[in-house]
Protein backbone atom coordinates (compact mmCIF):
# COMPACT_ATOMS: atom_id res chain seq x y z
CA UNK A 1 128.56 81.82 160.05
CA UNK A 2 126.84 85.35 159.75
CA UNK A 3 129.19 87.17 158.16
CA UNK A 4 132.08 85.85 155.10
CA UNK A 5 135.73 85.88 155.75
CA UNK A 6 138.28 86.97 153.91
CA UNK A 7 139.69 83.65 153.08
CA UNK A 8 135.72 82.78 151.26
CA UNK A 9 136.31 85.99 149.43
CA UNK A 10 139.94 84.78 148.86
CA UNK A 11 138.76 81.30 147.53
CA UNK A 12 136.01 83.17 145.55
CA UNK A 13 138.13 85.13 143.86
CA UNK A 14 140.70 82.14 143.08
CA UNK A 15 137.80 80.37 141.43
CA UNK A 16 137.49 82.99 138.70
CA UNK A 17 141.28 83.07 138.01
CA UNK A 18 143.85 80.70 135.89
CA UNK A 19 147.10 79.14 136.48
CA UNK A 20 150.04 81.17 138.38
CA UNK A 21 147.14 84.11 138.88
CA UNK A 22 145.47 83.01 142.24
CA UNK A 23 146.38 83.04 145.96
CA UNK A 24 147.44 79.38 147.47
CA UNK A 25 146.94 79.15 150.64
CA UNK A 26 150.19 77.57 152.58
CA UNK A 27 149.67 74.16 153.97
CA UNK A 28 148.81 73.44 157.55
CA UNK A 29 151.76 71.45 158.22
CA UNK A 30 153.75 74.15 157.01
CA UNK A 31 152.40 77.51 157.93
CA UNK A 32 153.49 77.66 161.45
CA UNK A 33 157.51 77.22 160.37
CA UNK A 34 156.87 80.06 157.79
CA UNK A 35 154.98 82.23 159.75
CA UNK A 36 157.55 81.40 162.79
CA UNK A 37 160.67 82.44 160.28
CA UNK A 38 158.51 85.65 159.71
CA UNK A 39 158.16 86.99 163.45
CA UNK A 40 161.66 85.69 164.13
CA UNK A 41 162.92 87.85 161.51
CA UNK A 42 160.36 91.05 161.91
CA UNK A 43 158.43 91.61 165.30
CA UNK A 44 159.58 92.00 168.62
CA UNK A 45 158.09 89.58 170.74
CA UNK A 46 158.21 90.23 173.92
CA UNK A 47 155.78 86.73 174.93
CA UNK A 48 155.48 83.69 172.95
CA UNK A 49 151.92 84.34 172.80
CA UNK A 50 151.94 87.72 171.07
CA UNK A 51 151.87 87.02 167.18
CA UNK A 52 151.79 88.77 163.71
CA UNK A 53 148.00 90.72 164.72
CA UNK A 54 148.85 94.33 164.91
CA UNK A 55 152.67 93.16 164.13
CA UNK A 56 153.20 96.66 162.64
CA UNK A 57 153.29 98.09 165.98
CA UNK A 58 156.20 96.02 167.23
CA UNK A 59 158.51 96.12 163.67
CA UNK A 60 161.75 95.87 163.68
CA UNK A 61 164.61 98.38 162.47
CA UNK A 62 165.07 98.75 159.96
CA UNK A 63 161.52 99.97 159.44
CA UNK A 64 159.63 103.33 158.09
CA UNK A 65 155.92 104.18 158.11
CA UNK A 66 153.82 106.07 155.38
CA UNK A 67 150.72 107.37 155.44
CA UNK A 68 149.67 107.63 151.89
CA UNK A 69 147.22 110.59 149.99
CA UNK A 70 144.76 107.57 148.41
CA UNK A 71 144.28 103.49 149.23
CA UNK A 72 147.96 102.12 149.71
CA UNK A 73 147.70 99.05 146.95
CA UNK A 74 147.80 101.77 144.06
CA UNK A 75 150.99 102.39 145.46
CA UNK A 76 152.39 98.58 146.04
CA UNK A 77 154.29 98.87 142.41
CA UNK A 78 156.60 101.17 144.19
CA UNK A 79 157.46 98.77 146.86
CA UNK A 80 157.30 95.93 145.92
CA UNK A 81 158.58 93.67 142.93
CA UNK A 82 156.83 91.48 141.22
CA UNK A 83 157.66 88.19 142.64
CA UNK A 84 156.22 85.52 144.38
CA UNK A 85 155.88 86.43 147.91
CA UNK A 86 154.00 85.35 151.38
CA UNK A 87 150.91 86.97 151.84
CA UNK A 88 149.35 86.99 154.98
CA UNK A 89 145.36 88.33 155.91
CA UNK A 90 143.91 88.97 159.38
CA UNK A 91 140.47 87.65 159.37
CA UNK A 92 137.77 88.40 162.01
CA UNK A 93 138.30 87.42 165.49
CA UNK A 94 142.16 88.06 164.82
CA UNK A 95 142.76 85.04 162.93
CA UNK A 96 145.64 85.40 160.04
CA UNK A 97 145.63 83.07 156.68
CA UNK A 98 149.11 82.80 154.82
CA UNK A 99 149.24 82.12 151.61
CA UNK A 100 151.85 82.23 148.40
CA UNK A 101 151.46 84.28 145.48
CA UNK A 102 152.82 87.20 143.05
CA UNK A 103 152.47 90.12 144.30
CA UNK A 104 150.99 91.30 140.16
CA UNK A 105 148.18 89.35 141.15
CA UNK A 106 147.85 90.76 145.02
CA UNK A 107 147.76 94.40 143.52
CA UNK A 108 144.59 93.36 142.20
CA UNK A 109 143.30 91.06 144.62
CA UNK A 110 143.45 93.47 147.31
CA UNK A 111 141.06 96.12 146.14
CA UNK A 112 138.04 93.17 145.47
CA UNK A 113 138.75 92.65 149.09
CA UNK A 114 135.54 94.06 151.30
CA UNK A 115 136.57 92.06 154.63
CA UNK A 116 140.53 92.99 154.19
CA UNK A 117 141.60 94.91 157.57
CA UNK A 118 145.25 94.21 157.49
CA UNK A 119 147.86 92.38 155.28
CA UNK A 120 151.28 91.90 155.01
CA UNK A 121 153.42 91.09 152.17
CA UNK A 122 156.69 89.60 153.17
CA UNK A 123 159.52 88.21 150.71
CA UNK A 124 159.98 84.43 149.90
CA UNK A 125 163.54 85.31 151.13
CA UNK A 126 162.80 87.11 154.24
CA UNK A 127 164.27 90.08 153.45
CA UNK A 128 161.62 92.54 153.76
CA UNK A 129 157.88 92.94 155.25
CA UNK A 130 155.44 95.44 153.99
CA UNK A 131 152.13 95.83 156.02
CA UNK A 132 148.75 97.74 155.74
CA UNK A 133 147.31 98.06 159.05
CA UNK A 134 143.31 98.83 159.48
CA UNK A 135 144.02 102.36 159.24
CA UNK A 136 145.57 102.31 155.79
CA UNK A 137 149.33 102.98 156.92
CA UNK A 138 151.99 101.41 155.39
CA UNK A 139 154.45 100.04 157.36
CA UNK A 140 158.16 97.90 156.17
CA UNK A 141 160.66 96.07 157.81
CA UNK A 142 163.89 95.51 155.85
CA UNK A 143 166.42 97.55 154.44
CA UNK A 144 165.57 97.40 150.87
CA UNK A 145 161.87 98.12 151.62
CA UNK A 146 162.78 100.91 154.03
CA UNK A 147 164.82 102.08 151.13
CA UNK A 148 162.20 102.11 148.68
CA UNK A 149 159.81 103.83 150.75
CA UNK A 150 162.53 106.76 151.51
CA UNK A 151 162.63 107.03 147.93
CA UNK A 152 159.26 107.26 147.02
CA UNK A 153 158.49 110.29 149.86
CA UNK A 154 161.24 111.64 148.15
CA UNK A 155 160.32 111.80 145.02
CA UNK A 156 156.49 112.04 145.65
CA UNK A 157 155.85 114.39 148.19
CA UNK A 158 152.39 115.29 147.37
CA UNK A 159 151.71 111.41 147.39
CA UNK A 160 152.16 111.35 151.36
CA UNK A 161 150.22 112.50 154.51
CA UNK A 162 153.14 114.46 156.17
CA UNK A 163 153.26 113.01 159.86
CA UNK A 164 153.90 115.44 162.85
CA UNK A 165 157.13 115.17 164.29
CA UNK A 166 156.99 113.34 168.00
């Protein structure tokens, strides 16, 4: 392989870390169900080929976009609680690792990260979805994410690239 993937810089990372502060990646026997509950719940799937690469584009309502001033994790505090959640990364040629974690731990995963492209960080409950697309847009699914991120543009409005209305 010429070039690493983001689940060797995943593993790499988990080697340094202790206890409840690493990523575990989801077991194969497993990890279809989950990530089958996941589009179920939040993408539109119009064939039963089309997955969770570029999900964001095919989101389900509830769902709200933000385009953020500076690198979206600084911002994940706002969104997200800190609880254990899925985490799901695209590696290259499209292919998308789940694993489990807390999202305390993803906040700082994510920035060590030189082969991240897009992520999504869905509750345990399947409540909500939050992704990060390649561009750096943040995207949710789910009414209390949707909420959140109202909230936030809200109360931050220098914090967020205003979009053009369509």
């Amino acid at each position: 392989m010429d070039q690493l993937s983001i689940r060797d810089e995943i593993e790499e990372l988990n080697k340094e870390c202790k206890g409840h502060e690493k990523l575990s990646e989801v077991n194969k026997y497993v990890w279809k169900t989950i990530i089958g509950k996941i589009e179920d719940k939040f993408i539109h799937k119009q064939h039963y080929s089309e997955g969770m690469h570029w999900g964001w584009q095919r989101l389900k309502e509830p769902q709200y976009v933000l385009s953020l001033v500076v690198a979206p994790e600084r911002y994940l505090q706002f969104f997200v609680n800190d609880e254990l959640i899925w985490f799901i990364v695209e590696d290259y040629q499209n292919k998308m690792w789940l694993y489990e974690g807390y999202t305390s731990f993803i906040r700082k995963v994510i920035p060590e990260l030189v082969h991240l492209r897009e992520y999504y960080i869905i509750s345990k409950k399947y409540e909500w979805l939050l992704c990060v697309n390649h561009h750096g847009i943040v995207f949710g699914s789910g009414a209390e994410l949707v909420a959140k991120m109202k909230k936030f543009e809200q109360i931050n409005p220098e914090e967020v690239i205003k979009r053009n209305p369509q």
